[in-house]
Protein backbone atom coordinates (compact mmCIF):
# COMPACT_ATOMS: atom_id res chain seq x y z
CA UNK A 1 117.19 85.17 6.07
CA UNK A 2 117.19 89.17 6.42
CA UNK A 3 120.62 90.46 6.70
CA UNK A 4 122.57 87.23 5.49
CA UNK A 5 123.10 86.59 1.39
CA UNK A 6 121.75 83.55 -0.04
CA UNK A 7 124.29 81.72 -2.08
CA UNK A 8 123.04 80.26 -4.67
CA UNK A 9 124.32 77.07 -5.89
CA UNK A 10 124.17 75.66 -10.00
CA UNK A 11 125.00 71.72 -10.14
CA UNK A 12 125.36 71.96 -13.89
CA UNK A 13 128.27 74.20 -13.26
CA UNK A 14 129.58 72.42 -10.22
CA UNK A 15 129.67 69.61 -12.86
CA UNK A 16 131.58 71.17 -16.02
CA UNK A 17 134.48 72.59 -13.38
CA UNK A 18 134.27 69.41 -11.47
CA UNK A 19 133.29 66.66 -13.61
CA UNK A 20 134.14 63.30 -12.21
CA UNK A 21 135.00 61.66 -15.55
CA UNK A 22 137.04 64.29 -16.95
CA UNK A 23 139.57 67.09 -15.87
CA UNK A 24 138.73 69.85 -17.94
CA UNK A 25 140.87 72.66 -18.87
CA UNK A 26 140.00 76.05 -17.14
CA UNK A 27 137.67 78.09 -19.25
CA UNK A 28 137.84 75.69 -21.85
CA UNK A 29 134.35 76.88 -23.23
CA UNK A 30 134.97 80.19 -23.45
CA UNK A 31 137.98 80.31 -26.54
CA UNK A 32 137.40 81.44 -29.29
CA UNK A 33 138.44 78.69 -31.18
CA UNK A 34 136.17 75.25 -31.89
CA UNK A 35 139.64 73.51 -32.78
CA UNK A 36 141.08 74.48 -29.17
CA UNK A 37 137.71 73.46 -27.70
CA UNK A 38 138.01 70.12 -29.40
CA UNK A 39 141.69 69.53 -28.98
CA UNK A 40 141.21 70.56 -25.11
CA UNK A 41 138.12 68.08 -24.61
CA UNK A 42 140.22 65.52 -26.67
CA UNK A 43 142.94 65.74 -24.73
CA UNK A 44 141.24 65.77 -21.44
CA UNK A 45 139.09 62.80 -22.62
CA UNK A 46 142.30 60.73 -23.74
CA UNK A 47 143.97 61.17 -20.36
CA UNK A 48 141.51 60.42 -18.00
CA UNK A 49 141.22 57.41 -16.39
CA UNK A 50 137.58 58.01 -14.45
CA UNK A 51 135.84 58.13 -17.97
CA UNK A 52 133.15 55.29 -18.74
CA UNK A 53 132.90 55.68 -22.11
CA UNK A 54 135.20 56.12 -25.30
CA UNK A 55 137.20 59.21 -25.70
CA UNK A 56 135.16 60.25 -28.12
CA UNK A 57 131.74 60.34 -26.03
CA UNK A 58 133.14 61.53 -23.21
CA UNK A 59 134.46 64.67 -24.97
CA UNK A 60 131.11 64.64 -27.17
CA UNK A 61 128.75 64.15 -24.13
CA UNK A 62 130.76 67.49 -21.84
CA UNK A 63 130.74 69.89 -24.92
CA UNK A 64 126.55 68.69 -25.23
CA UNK A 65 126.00 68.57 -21.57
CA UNK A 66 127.50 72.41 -21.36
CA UNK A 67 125.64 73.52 -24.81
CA UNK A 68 122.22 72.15 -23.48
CA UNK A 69 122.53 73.43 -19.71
CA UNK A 70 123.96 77.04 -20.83
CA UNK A 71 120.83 77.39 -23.09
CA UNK A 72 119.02 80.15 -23.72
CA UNK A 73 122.23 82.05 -22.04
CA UNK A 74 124.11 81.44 -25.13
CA UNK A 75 124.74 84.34 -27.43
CA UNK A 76 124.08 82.90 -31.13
CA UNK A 77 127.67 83.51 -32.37
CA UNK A 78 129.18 81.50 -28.91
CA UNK A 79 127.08 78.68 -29.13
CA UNK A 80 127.50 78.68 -33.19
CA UNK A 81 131.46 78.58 -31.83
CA UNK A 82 130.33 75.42 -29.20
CA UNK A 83 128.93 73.67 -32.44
CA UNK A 84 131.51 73.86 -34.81
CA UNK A 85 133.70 71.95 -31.80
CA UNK A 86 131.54 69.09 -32.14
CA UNK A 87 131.61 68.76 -35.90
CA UNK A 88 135.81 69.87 -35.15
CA UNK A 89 135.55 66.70 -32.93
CA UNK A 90 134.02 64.34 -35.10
CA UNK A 91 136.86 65.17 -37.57
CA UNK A 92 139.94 64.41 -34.64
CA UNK A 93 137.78 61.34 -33.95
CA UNK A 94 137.33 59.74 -37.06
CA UNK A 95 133.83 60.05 -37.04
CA UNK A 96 131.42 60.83 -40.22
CA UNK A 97 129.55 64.12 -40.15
CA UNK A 98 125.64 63.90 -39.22
C-alpha cells in the first residue's frame, strides 16, 4: 500500500454516531454537563422507535457502551463527567442509586 493512506475504520464509533436503536444528539458526550448528557440520551431514548428495550436501558446501555469502548482514552475528570450522567439518569428515570 506505498503511496495510498490507509483509512482506518473504529466500529465502536461507527456505532455511537450511527446507532441503530437510537438517534443521538451530535457530540452529545462531549458537554460539559451530566444533566445535558442525561436529558439528551433521555430524550433520544423516549423518541425512538428502533429501541428494544425500555427508555431507560437504552439510554443506560449507549452512555456504558461509549464509557467502556473510550477507555483508557478518557481523561479522569471527562469520564468522572460520563458517570455522574448515569447516576443523573437514574434520578430522570425513577431508578434507586446503586
Amino acid at each position: 500500500m506505498a503511496g495510498r493512506e490507509r483509512k482506518v475504520r473504529k466500529w465502536s464509533a461507527e456505532v455511537t454516531t450511527n446507532s441503530d436503536a437510537l438517534d443521538l444528539e451530535k457530540n452529545v458526550f462531549e458537554k460539559d454537563d451530566p444533566a445535558e448528557i442525561a436529558r439528551s440520551l433521555e430524550k433520544s431514548a423516549e423518541r425512538s422507535k428502533r429501541r428494544k428495550a425500555t427508555p431507560f436501558r437504552s439510554a443506560m446501555s449507549m452512555l456504558t457502551f461509549y464509557i467502556n469502548r473510550a477507555g483508557k482514552n478518557l481523561s479522569s475528570s471527562r469520564k468522572n463527567k460520563l458517570e455522574a450522567a448515569k447516576t443523573e439518569l437514574r434520578r430522570i428515570f425513577g431508578r434507586k442509586e446503586r
